[in-house]
PDB file of N, CA and C in Angstrom:
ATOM      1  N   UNK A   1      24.382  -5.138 -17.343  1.00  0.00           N
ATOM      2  CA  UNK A   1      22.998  -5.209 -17.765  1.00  0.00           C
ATOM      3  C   UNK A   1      22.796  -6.516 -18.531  1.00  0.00           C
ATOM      4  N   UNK A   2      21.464  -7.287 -18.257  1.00  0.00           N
ATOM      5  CA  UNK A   2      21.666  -8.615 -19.214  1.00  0.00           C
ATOM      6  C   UNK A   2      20.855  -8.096 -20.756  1.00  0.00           C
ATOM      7  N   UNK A   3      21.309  -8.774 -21.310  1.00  0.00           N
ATOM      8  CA  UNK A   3      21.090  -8.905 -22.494  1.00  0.00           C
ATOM      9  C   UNK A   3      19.592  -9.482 -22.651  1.00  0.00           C
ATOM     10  N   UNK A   4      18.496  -9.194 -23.433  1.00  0.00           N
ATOM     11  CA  UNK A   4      17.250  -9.192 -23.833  1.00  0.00           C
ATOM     12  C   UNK A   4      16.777 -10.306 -24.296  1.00  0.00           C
ATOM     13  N   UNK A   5      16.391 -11.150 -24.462  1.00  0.00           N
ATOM     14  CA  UNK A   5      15.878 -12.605 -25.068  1.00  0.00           C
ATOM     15  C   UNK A   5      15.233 -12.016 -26.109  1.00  0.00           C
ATOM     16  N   UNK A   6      14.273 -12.776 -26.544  1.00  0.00           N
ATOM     17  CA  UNK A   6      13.263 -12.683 -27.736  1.00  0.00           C
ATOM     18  C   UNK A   6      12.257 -11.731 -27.469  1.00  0.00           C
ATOM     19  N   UNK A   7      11.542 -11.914 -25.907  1.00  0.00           N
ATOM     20  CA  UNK A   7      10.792 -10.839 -25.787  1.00  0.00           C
ATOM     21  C   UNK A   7      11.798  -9.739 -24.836  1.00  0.00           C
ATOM     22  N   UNK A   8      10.543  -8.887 -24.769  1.00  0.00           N
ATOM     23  CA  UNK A   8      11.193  -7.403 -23.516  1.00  0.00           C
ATOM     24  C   UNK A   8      11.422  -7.576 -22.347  1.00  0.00           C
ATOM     25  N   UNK A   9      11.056  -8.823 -21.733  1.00  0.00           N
ATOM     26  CA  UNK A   9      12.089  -8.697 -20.585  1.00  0.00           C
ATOM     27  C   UNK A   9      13.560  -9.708 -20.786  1.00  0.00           C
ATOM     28  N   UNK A  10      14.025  -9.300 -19.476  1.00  0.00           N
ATOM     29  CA  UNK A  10      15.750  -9.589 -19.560  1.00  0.00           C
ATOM     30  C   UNK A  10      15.377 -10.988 -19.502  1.00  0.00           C
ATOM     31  N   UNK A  11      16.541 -11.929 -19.854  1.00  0.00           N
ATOM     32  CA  UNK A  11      16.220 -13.483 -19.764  1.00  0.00           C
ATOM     33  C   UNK A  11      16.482 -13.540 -18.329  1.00  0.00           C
ATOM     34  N   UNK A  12      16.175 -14.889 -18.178  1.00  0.00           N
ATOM     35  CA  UNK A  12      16.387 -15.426 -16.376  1.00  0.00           C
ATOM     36  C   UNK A  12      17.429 -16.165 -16.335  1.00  0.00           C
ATOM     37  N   UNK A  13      18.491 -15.927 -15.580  1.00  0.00           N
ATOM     38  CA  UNK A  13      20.095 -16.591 -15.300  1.00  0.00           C
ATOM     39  C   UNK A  13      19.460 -17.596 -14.094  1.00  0.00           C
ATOM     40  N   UNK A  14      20.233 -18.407 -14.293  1.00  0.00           N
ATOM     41  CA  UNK A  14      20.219 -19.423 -13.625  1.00  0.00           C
ATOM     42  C   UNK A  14      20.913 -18.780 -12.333  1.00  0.00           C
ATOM     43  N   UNK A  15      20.617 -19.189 -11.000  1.00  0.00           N
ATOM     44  CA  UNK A  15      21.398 -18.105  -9.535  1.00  0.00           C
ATOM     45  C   UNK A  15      22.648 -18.684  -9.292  1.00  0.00           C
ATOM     46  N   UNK A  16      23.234 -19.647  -9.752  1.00  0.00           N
ATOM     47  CA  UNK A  16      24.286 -20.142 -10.187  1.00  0.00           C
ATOM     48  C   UNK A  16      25.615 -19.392 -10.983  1.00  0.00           C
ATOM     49  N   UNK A  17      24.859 -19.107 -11.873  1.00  0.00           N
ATOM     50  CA  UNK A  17      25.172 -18.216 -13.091  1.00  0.00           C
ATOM     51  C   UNK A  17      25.459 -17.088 -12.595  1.00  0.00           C
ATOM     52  N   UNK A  18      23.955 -15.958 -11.863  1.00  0.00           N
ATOM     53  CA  UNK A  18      23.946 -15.013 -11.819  1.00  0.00           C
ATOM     54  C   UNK A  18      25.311 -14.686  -9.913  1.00  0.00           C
ATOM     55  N   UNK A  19      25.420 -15.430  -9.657  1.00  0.00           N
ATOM     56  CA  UNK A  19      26.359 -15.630  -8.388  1.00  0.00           C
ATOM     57  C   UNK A  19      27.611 -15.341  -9.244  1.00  0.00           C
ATOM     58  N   UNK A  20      27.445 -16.494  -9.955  1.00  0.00           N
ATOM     59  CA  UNK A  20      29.304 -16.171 -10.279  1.00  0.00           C
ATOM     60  C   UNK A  20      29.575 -15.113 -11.306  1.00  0.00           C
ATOM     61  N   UNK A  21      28.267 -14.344 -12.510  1.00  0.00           N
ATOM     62  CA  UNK A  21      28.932 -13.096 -12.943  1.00  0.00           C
ATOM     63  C   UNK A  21      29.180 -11.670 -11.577  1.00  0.00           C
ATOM     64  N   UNK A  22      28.677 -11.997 -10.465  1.00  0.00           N
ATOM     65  CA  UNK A  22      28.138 -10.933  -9.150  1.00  0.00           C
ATOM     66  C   UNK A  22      29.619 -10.681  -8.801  1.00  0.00           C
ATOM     67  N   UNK A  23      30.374 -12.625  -8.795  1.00  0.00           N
ATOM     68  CA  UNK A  23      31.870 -12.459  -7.946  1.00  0.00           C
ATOM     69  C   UNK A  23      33.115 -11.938  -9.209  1.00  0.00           C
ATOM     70  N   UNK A  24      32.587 -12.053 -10.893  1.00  0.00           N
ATOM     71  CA  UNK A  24      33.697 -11.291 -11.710  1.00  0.00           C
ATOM     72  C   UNK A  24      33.296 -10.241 -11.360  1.00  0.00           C
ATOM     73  N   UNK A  25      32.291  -9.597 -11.296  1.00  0.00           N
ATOM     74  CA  UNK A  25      32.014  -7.996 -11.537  1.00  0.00           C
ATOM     75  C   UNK A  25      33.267  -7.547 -10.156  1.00  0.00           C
ATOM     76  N   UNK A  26      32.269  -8.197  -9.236  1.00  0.00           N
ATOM     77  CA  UNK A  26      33.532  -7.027  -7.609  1.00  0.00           C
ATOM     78  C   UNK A  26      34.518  -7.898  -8.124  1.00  0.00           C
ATOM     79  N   UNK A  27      35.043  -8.827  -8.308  1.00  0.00           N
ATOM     80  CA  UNK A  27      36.683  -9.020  -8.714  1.00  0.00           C
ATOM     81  C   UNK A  27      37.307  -8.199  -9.306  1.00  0.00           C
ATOM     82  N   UNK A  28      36.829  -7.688 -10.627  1.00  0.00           N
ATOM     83  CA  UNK A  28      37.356  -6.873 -11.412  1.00  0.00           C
ATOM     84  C   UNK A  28      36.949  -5.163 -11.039  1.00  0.00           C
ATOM     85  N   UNK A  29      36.338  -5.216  -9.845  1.00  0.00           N
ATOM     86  CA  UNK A  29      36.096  -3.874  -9.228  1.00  0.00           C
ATOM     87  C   UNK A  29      34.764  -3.076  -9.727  1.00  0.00           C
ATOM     88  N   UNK A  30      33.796  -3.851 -10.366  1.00  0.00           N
ATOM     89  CA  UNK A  30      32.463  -3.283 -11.225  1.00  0.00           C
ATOM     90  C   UNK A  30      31.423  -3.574  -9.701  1.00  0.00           C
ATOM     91  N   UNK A  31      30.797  -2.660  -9.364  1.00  0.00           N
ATOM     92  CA  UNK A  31      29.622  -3.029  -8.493  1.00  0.00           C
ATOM     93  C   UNK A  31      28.609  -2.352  -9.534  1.00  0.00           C
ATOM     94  N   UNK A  32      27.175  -3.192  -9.333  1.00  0.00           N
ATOM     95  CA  UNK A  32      26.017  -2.919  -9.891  1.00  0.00           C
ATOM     96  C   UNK A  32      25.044  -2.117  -8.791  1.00  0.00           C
ATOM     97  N   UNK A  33      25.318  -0.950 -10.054  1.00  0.00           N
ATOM     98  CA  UNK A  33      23.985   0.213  -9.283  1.00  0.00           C
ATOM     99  C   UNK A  33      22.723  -0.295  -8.572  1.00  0.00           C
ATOM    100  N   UNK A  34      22.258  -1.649  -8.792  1.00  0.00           N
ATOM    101  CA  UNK A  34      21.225  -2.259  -8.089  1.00  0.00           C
ATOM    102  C   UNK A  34      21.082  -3.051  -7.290  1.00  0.00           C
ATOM    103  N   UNK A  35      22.553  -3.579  -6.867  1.00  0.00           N
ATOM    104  CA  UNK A  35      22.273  -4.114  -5.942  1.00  0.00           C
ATOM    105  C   UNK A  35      23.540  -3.835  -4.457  1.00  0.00           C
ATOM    106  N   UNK A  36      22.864  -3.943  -3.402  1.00  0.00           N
ATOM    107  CA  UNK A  36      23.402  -3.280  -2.503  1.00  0.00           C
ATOM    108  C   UNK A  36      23.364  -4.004  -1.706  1.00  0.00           C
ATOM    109  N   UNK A  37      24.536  -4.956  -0.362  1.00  0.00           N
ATOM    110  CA  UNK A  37      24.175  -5.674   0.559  1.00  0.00           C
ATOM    111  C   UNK A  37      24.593  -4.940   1.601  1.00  0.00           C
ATOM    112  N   UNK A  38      24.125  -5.009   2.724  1.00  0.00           N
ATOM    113  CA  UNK A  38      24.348  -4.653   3.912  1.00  0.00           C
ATOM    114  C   UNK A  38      23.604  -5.622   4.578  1.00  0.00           C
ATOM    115  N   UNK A  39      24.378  -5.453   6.184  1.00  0.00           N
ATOM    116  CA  UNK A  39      24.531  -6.026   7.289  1.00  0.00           C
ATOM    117  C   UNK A  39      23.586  -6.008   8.517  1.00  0.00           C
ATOM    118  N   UNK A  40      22.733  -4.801   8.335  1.00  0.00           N
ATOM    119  CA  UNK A  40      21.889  -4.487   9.038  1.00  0.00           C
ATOM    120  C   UNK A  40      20.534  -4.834   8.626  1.00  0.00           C
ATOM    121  N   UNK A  41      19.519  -4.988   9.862  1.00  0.00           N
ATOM    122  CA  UNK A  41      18.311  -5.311   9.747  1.00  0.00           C
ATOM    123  C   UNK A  41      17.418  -5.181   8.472  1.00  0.00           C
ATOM    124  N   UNK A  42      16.587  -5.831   8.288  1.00  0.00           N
ATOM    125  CA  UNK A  42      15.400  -5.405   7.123  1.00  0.00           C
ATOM    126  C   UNK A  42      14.939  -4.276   7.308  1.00  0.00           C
ATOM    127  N   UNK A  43      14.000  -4.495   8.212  1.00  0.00           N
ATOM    128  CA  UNK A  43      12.545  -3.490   8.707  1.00  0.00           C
ATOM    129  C   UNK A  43      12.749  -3.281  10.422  1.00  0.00           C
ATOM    130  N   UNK A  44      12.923  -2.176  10.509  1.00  0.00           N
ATOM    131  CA  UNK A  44      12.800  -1.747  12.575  1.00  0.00           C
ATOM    132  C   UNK A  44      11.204  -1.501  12.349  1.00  0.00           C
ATOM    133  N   UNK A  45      10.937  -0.987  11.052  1.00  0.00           N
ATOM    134  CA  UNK A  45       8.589  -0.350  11.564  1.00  0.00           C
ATOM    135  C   UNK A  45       8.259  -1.437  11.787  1.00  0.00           C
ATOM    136  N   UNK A  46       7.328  -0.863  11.966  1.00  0.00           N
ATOM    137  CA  UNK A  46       5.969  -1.876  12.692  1.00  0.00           C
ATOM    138  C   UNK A  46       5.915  -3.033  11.086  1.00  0.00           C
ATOM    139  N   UNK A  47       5.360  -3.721  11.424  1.00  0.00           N
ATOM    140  CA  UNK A  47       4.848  -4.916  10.757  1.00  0.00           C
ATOM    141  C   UNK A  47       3.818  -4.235   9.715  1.00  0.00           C
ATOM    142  N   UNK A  48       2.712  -3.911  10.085  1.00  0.00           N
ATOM    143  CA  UNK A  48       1.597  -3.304   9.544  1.00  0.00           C
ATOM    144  C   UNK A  48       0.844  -1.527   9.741  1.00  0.00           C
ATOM    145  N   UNK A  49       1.589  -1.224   8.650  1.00  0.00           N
ATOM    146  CA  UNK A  49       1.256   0.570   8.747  1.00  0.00           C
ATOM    147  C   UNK A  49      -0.013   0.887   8.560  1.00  0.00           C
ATOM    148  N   UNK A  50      -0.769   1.551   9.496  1.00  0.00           N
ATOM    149  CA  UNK A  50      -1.950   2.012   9.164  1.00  0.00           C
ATOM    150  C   UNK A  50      -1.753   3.674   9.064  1.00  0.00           C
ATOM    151  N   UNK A  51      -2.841   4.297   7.928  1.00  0.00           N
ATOM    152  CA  UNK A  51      -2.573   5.771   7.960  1.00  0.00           C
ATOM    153  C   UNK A  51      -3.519   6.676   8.798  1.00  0.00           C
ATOM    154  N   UNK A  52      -3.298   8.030   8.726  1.00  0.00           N
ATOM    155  CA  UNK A  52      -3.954   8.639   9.232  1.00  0.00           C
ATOM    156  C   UNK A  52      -5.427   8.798   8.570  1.00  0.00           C
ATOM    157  N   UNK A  53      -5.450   9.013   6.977  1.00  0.00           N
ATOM    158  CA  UNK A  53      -6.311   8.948   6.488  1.00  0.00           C
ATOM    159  C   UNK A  53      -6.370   8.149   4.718  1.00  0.00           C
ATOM    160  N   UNK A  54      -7.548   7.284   4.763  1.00  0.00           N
ATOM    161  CA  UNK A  54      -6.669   6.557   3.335  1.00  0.00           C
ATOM    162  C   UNK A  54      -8.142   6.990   1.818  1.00  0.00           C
ATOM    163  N   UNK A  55      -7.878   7.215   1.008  1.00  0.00           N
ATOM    164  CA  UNK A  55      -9.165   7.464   0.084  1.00  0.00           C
ATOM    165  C   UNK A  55     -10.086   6.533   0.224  1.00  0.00           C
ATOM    166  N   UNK A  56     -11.476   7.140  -0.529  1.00  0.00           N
ATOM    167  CA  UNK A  56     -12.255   6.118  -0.657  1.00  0.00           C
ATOM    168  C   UNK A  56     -11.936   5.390  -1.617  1.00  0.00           C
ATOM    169  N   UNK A  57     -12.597   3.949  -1.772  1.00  0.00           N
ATOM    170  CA  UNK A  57     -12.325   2.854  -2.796  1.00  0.00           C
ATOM    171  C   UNK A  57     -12.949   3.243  -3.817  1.00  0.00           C
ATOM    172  N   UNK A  58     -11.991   3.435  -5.327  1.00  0.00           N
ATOM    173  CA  UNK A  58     -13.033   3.984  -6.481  1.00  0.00           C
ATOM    174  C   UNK A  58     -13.764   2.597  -6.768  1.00  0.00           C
ATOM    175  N   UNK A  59     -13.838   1.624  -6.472  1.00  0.00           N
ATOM    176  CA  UNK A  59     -14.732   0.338  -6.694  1.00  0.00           C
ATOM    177  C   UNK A  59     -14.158  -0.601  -5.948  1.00  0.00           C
ATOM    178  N   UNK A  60     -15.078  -1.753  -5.566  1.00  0.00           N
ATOM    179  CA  UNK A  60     -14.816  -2.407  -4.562  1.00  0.00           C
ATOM    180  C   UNK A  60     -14.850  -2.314  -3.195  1.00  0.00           C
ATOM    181  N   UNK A  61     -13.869  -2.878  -2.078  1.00  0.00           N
ATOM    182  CA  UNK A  61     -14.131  -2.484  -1.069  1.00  0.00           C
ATOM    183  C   UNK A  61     -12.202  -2.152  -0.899  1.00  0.00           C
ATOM    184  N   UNK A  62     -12.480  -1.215   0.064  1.00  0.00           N
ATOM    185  CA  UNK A  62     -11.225  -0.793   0.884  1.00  0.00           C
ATOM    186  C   UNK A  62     -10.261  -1.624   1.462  1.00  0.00           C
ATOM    187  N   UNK A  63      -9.158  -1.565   1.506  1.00  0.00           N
ATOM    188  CA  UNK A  63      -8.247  -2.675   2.211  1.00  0.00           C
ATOM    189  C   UNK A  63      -7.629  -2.977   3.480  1.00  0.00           C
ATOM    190  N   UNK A  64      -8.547  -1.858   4.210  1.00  0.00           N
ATOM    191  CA  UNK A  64      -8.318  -2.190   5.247  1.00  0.00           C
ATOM    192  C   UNK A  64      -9.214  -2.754   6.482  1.00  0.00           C
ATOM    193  N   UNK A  65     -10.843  -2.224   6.203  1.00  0.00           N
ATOM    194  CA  UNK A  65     -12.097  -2.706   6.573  1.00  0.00           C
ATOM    195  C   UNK A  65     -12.826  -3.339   6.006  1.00  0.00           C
ATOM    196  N   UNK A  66     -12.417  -3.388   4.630  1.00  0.00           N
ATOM    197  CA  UNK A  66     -13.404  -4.236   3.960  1.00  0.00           C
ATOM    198  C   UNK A  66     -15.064  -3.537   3.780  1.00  0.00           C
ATOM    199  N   UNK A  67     -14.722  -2.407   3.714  1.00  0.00           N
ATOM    200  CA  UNK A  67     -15.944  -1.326   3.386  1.00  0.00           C
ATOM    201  C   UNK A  67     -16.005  -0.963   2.198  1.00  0.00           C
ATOM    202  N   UNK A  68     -17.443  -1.039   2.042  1.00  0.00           N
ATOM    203  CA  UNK A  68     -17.484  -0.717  -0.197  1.00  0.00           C
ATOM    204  C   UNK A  68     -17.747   0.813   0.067  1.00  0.00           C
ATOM    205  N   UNK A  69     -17.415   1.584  -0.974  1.00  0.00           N
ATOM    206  CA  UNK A  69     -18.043   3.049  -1.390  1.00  0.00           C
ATOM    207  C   UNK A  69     -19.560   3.151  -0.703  1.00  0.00           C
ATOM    208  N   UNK A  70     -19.709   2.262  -1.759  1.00  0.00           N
ATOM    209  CA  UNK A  70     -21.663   3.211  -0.577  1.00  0.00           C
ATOM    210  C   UNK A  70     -22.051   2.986   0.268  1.00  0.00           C
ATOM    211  N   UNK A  71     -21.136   2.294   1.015  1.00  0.00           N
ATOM    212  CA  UNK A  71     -21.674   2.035   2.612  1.00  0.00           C
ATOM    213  C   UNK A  71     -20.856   3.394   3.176  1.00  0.00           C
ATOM    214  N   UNK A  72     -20.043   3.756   2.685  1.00  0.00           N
ATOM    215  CA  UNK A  72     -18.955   4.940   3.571  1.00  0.00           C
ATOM    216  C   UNK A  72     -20.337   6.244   3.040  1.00  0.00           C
ATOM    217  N   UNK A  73     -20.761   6.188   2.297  1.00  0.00           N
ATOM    218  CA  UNK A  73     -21.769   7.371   1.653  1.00  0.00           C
ATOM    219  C   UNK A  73     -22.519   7.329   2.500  1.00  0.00           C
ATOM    220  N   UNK A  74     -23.485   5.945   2.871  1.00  0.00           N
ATOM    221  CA  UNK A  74     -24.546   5.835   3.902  1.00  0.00           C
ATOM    222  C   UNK A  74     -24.350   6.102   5.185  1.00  0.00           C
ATOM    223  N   UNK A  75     -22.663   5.718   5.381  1.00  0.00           N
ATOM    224  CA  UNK A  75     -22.771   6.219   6.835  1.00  0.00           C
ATOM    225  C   UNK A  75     -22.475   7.424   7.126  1.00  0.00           C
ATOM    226  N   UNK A  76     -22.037   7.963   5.855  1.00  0.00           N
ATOM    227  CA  UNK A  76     -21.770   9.587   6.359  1.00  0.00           C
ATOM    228  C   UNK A  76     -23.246  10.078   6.339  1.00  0.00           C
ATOM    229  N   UNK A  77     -23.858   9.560   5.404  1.00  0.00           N
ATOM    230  CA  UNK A  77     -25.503  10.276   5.142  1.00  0.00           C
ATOM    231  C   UNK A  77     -26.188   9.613   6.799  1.00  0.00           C
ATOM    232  N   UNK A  78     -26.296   8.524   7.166  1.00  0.00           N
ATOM    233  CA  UNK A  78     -26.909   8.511   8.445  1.00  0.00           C
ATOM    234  C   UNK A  78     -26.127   9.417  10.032  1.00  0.00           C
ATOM    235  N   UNK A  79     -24.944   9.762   9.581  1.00  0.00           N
ATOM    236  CA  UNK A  79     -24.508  10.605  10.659  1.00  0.00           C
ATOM    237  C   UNK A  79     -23.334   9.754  11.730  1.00  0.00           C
ATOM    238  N   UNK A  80     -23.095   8.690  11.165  1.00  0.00           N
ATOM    239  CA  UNK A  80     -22.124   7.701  11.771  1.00  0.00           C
ATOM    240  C   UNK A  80     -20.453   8.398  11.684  1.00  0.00           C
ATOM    241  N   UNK A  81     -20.622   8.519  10.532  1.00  0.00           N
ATOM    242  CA  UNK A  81     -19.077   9.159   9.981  1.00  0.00           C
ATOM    243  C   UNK A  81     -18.559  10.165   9.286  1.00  0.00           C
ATOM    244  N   UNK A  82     -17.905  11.023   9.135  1.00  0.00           N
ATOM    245  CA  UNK A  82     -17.701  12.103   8.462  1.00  0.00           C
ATOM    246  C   UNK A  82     -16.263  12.153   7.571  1.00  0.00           C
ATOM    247  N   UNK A  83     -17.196  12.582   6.440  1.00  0.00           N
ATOM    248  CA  UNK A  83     -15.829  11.860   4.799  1.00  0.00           C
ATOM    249  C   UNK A  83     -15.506  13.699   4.831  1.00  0.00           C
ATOM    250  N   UNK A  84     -13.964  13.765   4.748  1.00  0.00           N
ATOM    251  CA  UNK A  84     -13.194  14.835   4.700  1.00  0.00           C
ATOM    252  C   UNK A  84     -13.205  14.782   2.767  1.00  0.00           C
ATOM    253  N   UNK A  85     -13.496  16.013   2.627  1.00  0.00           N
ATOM    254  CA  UNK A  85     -13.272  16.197   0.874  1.00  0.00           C
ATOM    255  C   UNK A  85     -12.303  17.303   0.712  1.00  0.00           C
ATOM    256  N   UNK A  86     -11.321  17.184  -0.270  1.00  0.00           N
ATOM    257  CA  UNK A  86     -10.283  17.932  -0.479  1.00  0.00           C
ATOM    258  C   UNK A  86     -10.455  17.924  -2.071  1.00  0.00           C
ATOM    259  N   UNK A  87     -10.750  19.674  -2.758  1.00  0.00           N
ATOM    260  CA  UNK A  87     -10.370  20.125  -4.170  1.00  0.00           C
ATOM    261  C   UNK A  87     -10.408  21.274  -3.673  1.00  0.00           C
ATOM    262  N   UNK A  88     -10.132  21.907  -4.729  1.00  0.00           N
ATOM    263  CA  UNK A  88      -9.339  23.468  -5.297  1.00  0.00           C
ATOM    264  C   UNK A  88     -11.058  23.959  -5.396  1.00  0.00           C
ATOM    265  N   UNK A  89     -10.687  25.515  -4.901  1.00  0.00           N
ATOM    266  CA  UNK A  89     -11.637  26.260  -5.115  1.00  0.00           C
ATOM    267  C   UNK A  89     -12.473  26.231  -6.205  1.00  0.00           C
ATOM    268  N   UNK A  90     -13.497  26.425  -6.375  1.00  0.00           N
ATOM    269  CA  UNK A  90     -14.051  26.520  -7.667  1.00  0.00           C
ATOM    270  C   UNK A  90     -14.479  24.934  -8.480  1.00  0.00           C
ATOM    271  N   UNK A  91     -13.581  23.910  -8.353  1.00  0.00           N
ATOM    272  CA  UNK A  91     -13.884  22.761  -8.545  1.00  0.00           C
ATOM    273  C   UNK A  91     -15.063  21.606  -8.353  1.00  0.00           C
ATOM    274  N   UNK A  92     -15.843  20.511  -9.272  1.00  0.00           N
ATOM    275  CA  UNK A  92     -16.637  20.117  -8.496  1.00  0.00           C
ATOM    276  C   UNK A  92     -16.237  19.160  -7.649  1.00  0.00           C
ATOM    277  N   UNK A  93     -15.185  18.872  -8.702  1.00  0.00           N
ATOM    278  CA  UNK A  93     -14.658  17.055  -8.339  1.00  0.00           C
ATOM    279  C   UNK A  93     -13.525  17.586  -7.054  1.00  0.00           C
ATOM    280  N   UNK A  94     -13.003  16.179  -6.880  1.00  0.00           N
ATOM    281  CA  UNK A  94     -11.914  16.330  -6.061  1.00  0.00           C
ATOM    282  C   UNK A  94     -11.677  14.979  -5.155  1.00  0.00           C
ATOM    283  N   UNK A  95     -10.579  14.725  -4.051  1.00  0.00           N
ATOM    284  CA  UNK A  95     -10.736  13.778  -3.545  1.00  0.00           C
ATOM    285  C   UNK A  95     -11.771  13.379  -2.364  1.00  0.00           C
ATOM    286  N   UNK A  96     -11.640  11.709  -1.972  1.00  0.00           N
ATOM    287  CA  UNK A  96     -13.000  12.432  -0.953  1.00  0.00           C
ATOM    288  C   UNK A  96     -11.956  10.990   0.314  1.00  0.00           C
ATOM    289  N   UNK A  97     -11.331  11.543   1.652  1.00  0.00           N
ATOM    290  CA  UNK A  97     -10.440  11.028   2.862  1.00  0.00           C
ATOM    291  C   UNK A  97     -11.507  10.580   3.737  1.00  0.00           C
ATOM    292  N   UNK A  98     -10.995   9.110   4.392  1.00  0.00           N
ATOM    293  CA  UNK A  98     -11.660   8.755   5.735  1.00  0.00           C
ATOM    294  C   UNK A  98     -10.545   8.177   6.570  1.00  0.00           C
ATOM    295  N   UNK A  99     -11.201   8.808   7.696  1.00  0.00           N
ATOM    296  CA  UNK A  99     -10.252   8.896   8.778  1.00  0.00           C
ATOM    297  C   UNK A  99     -10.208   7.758   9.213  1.00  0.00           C
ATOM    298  N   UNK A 100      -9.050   6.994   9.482  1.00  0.00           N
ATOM    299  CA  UNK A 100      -9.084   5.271   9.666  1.00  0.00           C
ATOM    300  C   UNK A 100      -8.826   5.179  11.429  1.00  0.00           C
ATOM    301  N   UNK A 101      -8.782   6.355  11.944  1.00  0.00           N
ATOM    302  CA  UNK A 101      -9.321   6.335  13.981  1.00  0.00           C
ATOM    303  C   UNK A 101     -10.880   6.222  13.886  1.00  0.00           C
ATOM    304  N   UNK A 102     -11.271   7.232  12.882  1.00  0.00           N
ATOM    305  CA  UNK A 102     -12.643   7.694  12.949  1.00  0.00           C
ATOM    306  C   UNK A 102     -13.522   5.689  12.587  1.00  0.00           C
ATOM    307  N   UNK A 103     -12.964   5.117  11.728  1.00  0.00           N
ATOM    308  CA  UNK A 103     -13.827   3.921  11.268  1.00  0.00           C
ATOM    309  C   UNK A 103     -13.593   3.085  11.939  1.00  0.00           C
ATOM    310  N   UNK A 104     -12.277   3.021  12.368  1.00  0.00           N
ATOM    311  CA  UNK A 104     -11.823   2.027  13.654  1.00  0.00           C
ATOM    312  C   UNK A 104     -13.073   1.503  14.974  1.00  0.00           C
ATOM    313  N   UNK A 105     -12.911   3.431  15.709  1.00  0.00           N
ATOM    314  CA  UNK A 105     -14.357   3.017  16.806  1.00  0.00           C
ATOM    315  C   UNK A 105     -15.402   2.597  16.068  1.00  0.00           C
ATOM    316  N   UNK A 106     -15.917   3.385  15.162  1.00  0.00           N
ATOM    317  CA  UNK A 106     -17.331   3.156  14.375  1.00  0.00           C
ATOM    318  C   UNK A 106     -17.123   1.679  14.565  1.00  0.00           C
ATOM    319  N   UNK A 107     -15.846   0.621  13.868  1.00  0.00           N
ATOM    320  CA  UNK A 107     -16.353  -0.806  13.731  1.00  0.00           C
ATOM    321  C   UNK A 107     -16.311  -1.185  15.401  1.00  0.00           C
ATOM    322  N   UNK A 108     -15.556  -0.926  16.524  1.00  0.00           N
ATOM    323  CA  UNK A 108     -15.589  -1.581  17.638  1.00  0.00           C
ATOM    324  C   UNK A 108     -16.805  -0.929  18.259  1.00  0.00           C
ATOM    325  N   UNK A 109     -17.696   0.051  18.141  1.00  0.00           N
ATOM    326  CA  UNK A 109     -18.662   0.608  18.990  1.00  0.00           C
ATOM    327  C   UNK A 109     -20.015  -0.584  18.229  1.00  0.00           C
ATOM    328  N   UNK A 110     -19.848  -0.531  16.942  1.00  0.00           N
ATOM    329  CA  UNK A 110     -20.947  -1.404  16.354  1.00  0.00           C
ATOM    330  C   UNK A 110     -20.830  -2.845  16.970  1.00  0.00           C
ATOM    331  N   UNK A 111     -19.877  -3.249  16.889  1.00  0.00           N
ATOM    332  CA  UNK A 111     -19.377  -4.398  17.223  1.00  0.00           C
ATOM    333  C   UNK A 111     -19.759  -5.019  18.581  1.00  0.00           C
ATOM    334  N   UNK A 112     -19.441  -3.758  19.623  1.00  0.00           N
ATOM    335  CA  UNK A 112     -19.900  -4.349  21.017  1.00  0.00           C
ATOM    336  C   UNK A 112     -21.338  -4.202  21.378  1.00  0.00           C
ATOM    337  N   UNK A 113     -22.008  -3.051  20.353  1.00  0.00           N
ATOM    338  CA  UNK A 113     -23.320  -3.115  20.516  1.00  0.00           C
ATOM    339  C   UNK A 113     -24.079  -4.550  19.986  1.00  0.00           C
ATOM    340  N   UNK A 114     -23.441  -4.921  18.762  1.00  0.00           N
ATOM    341  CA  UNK A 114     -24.219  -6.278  18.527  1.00  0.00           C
ATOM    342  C   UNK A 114     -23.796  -7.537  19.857  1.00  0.00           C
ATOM    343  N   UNK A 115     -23.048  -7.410  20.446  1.00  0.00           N
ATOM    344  CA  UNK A 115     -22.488  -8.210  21.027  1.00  0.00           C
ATOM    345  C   UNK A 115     -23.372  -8.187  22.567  1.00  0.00           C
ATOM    346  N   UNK A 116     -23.659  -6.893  23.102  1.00  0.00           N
ATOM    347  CA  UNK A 116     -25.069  -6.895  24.226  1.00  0.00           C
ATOM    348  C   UNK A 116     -26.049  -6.689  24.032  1.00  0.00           C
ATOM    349  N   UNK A 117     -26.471  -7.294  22.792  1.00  0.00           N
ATOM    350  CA  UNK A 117     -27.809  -7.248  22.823  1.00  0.00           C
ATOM    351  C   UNK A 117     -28.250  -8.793  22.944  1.00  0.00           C
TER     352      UNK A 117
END
């Protein structure tokens, strides 16, 4: 474990440094719980995970369409889209899910409509 500087985080070793305490530690038979090398690939997934369903944005816009909160309100209120809400019986609050197949077409159906007209 390194030792603490002045403030709360650990100081920064030079990779020089931190190389050659890496080769006493396994010399003397110490491996560090944190670090682990292997031989095999990074990542086999996909590049970019999309979910089945992701919350609404409590402010701002979403990160994957770039849709703010009250446009997802308006389009559920005009009949475009439908926001899945999940709480406990009796509750008012709770979460409120959009289906990221469901917004997907919504953006390519809008999309090709602006596009023949």
């Amino acid at each position: 474990m390194q030792k603490l500087g002045r403030g709360k985080y650990p100081r920064k070793i030079p990779l020089h440094f931190a190389e050659t305490i890496a080769d006493e530690r396994e010399r003397r038979g110490e491996m560090s719980s944190t670090s682990h090398t292997t031989s095999a690939p990074a990542a086999i997934a996909p590049a970019r995970f999309t979910p089945e369903f992701f919350p609404i944005p409590p402010k701002g816009q979403d990160q994957w369409f770039g849709i703010g909160r009250s446009s997802y309100y308006d389009l559920e209120r005009r009949g475009l889209l439908t926001l899945r809400r999940l709480r406990k019986p009796g509750n008012l609050r709770g979460r409120v899910l959009i289906s990221y197949a469901e917004v997907s077409a919504l953006v390519n159906r809008l999309a090709g409509e602006v596009v023949s007209k």
